[in-house]
Protein backbone atom coordinates (compact mmCIF):
# COMPACT_ATOMS: atom_id res chain seq x y z
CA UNK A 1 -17.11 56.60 28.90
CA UNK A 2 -15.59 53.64 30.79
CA UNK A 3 -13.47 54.52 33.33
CA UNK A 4 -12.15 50.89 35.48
CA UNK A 5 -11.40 51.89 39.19
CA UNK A 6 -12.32 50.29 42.59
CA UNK A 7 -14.92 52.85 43.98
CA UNK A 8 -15.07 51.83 47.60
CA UNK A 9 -11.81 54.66 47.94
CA UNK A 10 -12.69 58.07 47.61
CA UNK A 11 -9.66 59.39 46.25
CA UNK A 12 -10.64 57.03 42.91
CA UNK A 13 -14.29 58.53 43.04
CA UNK A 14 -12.85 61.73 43.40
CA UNK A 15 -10.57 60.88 39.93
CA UNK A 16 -14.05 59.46 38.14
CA UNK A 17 -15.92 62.24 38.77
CA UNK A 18 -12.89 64.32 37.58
CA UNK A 19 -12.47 62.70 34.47
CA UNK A 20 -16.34 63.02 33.68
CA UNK A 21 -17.14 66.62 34.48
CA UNK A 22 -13.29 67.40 32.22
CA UNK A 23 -14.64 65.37 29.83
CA UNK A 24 -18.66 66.87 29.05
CA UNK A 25 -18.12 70.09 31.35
CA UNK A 26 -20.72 68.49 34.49
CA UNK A 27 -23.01 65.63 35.00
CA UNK A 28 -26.65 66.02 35.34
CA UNK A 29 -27.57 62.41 35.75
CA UNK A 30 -26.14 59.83 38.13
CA UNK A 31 -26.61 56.28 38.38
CA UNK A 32 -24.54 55.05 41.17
CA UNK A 33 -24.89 51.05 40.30
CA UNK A 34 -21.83 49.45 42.21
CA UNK A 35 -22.01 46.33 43.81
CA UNK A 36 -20.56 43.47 44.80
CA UNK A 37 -21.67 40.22 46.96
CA UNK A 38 -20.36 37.03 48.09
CA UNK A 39 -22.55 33.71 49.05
CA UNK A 40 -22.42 32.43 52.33
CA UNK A 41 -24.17 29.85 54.08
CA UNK A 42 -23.86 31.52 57.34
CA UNK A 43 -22.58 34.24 59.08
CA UNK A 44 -19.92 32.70 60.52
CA UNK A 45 -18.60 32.29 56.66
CA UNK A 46 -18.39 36.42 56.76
CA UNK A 47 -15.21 37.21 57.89
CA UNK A 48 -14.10 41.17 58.22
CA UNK A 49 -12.58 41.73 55.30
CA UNK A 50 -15.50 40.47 52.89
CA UNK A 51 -17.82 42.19 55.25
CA UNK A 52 -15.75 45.63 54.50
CA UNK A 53 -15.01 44.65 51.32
CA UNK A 54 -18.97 44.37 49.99
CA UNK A 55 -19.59 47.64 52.35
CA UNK A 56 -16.76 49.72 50.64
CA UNK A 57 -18.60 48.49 47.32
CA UNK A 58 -22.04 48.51 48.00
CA UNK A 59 -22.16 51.35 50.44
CA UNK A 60 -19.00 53.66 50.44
CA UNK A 61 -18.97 54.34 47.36
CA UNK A 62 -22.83 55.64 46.41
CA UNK A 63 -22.21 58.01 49.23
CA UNK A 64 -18.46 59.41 47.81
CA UNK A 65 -19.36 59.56 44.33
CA UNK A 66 -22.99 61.49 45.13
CA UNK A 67 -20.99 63.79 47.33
CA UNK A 68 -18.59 64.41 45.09
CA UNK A 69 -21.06 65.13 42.16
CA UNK A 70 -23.05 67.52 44.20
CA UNK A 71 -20.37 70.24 45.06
């Protein structure tokens, strides 16, 4: 099952997970395997927005989807 969504939002996590458990009744394995990166030579390169932007990805979103699968 495919489901295309930005994950770094909870409210779309919360509508993944949703669509899963309606789908096979629960979900006993979870691979959380989001991520996303940008090169840079430097930090100066990193402005705020790809700085949230990777931590919404890379970080946000393992911690809403596990969440949500555990209750």
């Amino acid at each position: 099952m495919a489901v295309p969504t930005d994950l770094g939002f909870d409210d779309n996590c919360k509508r993944v997970v949703d669509e899963v458990v309606n789908s096979y009744g629960r979900i006993d394995i979870l691979v959380n395997n989001a991520a996303e990166q940008y090169e840079a030579s430097s930090v100066e390169e990193i402005n705020e927005e790809r700085l949230e932007r990777v931590f919404r990805t890379n970080i946000f979103s393992y911690f809403f989807v596990t969440r949500l699968v555990l209750f």
